[in-house]
PDB file of N, CA and C in Angstrom:
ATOM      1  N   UNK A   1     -56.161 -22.643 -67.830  1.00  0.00           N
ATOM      2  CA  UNK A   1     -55.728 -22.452 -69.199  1.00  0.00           C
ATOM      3  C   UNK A   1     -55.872 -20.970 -69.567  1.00  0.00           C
ATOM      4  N   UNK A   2     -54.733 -20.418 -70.059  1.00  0.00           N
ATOM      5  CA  UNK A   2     -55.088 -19.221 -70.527  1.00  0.00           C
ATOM      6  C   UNK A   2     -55.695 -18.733 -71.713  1.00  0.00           C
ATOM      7  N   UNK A   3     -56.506 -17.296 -71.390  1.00  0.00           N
ATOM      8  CA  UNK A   3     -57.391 -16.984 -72.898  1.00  0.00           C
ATOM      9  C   UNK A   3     -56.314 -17.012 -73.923  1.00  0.00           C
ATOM     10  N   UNK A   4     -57.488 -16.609 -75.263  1.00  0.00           N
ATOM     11  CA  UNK A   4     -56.697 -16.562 -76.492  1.00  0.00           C
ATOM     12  C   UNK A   4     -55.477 -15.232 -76.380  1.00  0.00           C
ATOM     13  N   UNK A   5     -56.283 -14.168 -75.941  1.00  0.00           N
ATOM     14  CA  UNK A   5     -55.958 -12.656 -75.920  1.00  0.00           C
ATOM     15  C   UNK A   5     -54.723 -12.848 -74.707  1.00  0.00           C
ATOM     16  N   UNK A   6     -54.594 -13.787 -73.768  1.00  0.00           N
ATOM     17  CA  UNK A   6     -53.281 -13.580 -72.630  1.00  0.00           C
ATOM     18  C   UNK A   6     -52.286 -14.979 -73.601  1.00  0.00           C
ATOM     19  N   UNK A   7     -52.601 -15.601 -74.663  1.00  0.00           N
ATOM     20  CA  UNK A   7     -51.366 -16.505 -75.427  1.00  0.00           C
ATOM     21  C   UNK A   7     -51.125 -15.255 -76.514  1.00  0.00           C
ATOM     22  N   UNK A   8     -51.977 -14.655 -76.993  1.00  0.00           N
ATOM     23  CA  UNK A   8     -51.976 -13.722 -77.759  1.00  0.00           C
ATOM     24  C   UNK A   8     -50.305 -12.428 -77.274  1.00  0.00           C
ATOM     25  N   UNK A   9     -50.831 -12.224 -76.459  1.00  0.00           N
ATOM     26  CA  UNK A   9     -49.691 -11.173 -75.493  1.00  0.00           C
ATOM     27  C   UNK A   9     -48.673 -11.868 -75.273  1.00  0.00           C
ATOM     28  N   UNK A  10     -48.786 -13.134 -74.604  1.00  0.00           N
ATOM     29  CA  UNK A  10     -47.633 -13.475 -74.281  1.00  0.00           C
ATOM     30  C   UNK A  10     -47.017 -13.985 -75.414  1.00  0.00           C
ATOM     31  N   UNK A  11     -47.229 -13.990 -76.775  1.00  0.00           N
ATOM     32  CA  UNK A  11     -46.661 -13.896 -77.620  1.00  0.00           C
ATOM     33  C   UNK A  11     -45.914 -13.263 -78.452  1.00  0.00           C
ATOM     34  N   UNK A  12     -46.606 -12.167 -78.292  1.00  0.00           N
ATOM     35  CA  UNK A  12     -45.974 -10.451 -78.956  1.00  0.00           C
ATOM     36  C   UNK A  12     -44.624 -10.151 -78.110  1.00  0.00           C
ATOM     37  N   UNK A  13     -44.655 -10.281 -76.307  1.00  0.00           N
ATOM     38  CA  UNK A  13     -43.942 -10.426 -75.692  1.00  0.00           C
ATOM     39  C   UNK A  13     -42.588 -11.018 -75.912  1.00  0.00           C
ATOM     40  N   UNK A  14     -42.808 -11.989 -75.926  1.00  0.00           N
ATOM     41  CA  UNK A  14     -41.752 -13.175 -76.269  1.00  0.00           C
ATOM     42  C   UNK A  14     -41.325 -12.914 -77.382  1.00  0.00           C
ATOM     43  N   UNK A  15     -41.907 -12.447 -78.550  1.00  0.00           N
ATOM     44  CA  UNK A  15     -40.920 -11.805 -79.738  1.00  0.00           C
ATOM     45  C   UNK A  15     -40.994 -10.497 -79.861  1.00  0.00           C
ATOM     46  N   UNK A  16     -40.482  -9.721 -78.783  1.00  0.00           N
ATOM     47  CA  UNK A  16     -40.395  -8.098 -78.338  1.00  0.00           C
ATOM     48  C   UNK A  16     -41.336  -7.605 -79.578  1.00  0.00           C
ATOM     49  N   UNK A  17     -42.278  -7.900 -79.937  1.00  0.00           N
ATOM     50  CA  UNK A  17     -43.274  -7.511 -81.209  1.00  0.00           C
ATOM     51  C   UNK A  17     -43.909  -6.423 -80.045  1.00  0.00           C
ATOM     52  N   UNK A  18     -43.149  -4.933 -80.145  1.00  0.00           N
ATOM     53  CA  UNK A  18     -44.331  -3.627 -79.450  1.00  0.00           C
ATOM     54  C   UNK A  18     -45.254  -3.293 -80.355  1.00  0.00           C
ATOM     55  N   UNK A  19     -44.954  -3.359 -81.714  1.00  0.00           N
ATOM     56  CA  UNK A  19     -45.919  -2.752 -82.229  1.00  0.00           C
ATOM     57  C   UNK A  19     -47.336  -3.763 -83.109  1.00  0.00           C
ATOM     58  N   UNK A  20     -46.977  -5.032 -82.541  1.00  0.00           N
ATOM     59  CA  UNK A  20     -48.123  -5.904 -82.813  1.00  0.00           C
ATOM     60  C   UNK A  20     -49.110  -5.516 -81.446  1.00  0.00           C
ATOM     61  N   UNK A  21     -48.371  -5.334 -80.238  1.00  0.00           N
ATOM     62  CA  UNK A  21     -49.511  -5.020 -79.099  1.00  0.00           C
ATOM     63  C   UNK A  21     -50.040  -3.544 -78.732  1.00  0.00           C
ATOM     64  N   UNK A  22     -49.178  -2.604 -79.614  1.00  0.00           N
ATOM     65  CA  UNK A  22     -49.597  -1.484 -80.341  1.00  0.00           C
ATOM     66  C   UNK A  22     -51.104  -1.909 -80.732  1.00  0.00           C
ATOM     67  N   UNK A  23     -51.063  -2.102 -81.668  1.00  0.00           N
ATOM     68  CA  UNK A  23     -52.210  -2.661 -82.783  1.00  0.00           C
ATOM     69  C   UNK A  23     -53.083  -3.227 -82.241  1.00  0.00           C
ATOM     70  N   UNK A  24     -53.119  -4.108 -81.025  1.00  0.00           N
ATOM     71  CA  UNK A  24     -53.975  -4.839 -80.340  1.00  0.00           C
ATOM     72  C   UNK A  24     -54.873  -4.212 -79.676  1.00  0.00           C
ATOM     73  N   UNK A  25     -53.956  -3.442 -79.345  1.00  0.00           N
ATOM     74  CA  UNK A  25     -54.498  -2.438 -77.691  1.00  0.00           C
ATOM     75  C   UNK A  25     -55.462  -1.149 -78.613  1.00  0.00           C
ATOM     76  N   UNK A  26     -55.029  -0.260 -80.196  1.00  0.00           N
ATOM     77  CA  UNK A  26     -55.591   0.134 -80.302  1.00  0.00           C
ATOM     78  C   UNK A  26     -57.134  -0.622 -81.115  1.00  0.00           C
ATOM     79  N   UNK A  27     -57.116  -1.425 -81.719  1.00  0.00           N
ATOM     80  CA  UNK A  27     -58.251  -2.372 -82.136  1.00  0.00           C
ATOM     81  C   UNK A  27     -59.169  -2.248 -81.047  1.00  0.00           C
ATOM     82  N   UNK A  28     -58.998  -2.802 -79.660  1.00  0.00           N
ATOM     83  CA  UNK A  28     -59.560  -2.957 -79.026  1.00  0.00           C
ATOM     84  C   UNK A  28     -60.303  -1.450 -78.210  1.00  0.00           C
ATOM     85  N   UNK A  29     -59.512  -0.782 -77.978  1.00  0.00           N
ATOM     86  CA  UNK A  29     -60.194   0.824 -77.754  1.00  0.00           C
ATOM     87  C   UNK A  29     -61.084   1.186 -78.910  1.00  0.00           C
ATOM     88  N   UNK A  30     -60.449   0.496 -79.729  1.00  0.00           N
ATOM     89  CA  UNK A  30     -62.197   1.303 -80.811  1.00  0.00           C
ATOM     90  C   UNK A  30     -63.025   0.643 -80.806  1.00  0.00           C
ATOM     91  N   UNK A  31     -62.751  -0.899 -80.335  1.00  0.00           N
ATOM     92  CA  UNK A  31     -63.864  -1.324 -80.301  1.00  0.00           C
ATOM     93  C   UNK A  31     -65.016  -0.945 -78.576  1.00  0.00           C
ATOM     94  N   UNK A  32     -64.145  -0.666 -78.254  1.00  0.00           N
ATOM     95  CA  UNK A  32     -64.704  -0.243 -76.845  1.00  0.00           C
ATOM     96  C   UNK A  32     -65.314   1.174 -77.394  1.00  0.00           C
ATOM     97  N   UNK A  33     -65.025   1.769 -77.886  1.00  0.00           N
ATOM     98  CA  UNK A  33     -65.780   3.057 -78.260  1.00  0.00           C
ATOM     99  C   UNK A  33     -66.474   3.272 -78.747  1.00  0.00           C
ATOM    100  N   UNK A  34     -66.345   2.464 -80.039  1.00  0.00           N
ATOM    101  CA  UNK A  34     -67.821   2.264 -80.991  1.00  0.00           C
ATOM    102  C   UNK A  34     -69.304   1.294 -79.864  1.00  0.00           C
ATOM    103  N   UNK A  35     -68.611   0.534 -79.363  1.00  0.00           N
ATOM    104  CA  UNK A  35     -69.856  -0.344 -77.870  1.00  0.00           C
ATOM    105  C   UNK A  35     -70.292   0.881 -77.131  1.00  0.00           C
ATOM    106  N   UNK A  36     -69.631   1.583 -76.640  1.00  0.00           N
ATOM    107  CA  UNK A  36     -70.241   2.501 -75.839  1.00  0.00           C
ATOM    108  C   UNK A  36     -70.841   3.495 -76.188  1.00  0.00           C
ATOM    109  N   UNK A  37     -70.558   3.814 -77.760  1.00  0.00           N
ATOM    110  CA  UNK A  37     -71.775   4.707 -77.849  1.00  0.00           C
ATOM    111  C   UNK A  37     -72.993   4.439 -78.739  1.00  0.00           C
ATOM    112  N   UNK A  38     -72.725   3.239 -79.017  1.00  0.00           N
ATOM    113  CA  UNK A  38     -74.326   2.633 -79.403  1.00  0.00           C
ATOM    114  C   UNK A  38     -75.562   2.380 -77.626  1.00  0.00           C
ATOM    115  N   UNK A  39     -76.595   2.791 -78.693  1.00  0.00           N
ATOM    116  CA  UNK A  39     -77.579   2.396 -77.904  1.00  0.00           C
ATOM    117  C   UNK A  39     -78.619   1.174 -78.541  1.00  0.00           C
ATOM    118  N   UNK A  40     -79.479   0.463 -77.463  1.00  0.00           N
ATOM    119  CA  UNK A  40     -80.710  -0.068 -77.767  1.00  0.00           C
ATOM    120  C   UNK A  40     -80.338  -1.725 -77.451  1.00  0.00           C
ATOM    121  N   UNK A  41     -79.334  -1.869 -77.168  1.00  0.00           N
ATOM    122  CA  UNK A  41     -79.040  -2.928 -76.698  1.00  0.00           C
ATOM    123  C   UNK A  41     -78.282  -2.992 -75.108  1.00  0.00           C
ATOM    124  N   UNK A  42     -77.732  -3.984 -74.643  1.00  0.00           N
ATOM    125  CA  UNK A  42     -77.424  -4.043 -73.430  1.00  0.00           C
ATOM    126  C   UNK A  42     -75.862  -4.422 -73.736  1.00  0.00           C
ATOM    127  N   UNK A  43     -74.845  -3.670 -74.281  1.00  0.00           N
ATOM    128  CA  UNK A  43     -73.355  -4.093 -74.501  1.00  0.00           C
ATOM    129  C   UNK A  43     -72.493  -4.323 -73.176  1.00  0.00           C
ATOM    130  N   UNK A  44     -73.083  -4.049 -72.116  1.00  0.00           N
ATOM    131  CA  UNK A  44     -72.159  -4.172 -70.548  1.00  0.00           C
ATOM    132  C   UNK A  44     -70.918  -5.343 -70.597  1.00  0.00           C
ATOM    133  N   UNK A  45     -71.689  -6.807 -71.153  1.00  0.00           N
ATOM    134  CA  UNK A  45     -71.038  -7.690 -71.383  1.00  0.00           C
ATOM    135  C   UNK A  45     -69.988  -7.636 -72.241  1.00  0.00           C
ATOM    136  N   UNK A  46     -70.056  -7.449 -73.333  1.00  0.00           N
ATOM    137  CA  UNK A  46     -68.607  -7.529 -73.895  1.00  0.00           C
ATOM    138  C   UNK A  46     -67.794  -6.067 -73.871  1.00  0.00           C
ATOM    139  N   UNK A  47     -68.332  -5.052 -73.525  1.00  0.00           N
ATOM    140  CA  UNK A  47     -67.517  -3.587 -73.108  1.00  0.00           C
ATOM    141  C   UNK A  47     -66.755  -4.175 -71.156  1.00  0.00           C
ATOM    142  N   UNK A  48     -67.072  -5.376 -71.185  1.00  0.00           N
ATOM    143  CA  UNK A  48     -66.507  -5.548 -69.884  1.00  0.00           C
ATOM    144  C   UNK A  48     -65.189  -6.128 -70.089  1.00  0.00           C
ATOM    145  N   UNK A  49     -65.559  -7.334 -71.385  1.00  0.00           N
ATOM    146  CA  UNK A  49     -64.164  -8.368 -71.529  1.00  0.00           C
ATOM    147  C   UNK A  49     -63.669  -7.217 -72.366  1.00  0.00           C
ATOM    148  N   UNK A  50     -63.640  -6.608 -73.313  1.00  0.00           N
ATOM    149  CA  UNK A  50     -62.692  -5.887 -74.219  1.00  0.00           C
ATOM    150  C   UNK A  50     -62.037  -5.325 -72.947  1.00  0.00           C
ATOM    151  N   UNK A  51     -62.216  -4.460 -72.086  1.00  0.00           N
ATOM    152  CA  UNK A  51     -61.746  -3.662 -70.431  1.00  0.00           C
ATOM    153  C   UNK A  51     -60.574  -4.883 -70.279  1.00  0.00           C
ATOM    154  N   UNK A  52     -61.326  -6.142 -70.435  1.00  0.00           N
ATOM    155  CA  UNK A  52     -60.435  -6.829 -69.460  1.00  0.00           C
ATOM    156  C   UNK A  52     -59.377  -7.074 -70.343  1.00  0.00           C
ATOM    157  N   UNK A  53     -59.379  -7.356 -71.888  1.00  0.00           N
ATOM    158  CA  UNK A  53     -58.773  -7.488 -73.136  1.00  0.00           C
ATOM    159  C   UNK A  53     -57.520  -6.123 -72.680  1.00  0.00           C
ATOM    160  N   UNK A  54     -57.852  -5.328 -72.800  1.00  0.00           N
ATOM    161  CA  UNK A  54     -57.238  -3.911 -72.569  1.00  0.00           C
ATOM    162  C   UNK A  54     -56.398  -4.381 -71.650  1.00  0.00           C
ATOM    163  N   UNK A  55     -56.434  -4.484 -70.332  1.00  0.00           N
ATOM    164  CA  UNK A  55     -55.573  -4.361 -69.044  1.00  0.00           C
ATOM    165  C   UNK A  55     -54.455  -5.752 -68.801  1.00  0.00           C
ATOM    166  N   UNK A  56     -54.607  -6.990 -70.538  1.00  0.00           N
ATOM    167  CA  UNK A  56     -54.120  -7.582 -70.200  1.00  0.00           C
ATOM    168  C   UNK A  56     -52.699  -7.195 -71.491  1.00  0.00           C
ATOM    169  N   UNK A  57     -53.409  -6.580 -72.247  1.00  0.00           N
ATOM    170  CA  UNK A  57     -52.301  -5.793 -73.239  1.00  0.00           C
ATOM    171  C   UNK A  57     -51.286  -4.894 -72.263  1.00  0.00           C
ATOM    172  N   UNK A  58     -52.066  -3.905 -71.918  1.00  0.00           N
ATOM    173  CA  UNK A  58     -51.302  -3.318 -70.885  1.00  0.00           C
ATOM    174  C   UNK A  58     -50.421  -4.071 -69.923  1.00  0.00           C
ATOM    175  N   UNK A  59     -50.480  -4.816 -69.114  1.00  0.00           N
ATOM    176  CA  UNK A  59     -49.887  -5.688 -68.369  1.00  0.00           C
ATOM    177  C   UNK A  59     -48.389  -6.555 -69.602  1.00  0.00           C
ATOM    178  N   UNK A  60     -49.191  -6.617 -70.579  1.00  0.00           N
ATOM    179  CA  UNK A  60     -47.771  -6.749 -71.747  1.00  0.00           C
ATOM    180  C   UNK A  60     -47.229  -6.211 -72.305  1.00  0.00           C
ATOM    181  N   UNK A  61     -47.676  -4.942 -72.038  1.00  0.00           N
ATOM    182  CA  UNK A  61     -46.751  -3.649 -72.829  1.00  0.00           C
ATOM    183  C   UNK A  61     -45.385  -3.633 -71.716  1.00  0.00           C
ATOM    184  N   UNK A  62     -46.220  -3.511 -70.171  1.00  0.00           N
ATOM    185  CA  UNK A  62     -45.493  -3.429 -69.311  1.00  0.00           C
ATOM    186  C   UNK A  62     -44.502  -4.648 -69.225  1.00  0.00           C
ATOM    187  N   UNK A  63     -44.658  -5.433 -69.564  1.00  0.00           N
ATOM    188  CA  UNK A  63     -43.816  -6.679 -69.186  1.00  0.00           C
ATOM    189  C   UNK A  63     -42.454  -6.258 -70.273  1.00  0.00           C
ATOM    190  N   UNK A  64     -43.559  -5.920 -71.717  1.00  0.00           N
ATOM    191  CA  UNK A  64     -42.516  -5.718 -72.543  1.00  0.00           C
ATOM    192  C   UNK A  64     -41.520  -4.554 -72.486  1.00  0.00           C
ATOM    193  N   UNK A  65     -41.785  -3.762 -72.003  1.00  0.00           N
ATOM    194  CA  UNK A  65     -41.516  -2.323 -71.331  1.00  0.00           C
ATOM    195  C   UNK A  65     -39.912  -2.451 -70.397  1.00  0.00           C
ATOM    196  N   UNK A  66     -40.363  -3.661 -69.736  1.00  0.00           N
ATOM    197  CA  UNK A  66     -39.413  -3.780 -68.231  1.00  0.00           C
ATOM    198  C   UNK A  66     -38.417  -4.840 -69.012  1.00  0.00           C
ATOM    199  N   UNK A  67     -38.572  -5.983 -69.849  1.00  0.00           N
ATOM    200  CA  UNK A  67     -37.755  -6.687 -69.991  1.00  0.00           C
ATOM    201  C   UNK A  67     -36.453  -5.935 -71.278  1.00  0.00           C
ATOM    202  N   UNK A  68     -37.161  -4.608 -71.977  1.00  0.00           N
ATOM    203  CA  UNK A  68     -36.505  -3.948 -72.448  1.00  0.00           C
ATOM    204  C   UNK A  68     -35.734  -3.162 -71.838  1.00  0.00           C
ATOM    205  N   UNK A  69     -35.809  -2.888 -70.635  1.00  0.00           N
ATOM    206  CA  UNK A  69     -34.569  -2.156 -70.047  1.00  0.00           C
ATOM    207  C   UNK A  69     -33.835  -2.638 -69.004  1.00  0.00           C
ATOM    208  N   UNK A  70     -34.252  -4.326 -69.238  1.00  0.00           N
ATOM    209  CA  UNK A  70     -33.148  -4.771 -68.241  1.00  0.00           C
ATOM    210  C   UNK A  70     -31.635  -5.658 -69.279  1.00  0.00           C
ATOM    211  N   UNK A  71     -32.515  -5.215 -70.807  1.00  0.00           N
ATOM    212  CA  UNK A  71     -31.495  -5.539 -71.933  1.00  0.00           C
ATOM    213  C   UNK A  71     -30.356  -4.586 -72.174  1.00  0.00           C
ATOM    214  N   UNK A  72     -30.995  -3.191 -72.012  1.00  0.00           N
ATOM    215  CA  UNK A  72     -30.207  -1.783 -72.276  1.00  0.00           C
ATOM    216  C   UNK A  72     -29.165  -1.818 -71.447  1.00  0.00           C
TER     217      UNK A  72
END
C-alpha cells in the first residue's frame, strides 16, 4: 500500500498540479532545515523520512516533468 506522501504525488501528478508539488517539496526542505539545526534531541528519524518525503516529490516532479513533454 502506498504512503500518504506517494498518493499525495501521485495526485498532483495526475492533475499536472506543478505548483502544488512546488509547495510540497518546499514545506518539506524547511522542515528538514529547521530538524537539522536543532539540537538536544535525536531528530535522525524523521530528518530521514522527510529525505525520503523529498526524493519521492522529486521522482514526481520528474514524472511530471517527462509526461509534459511528451504532450508538447
Amino acid at each position: 500500500m502506498p504512503s500518504a506522501i506517494e498518493q499525495i504525488v501521485d495526485t498532483y501528478v495526475r492533475l499536472k498540479n506543478r505548483r502544488g508539488l512546488d509547495e510540497l517539496m518546499m514545506h518539506r526542505q524547511r522542515l528538514a532545515v529547521d530538524l537539522k539545526s536543532r539540537s538536544g534531541y535525536d531528530f535522525n528519524l524523521p530528518i530521514g523520512q522527510i529525505d525520503e518525503e523529498i526524493a519521492i516529490i522529486e521522482a514526481g516532479l520528474s514524472r511530471l516533468k517527462a509526461e509534459n513533454s511528451k504532450t508538447v
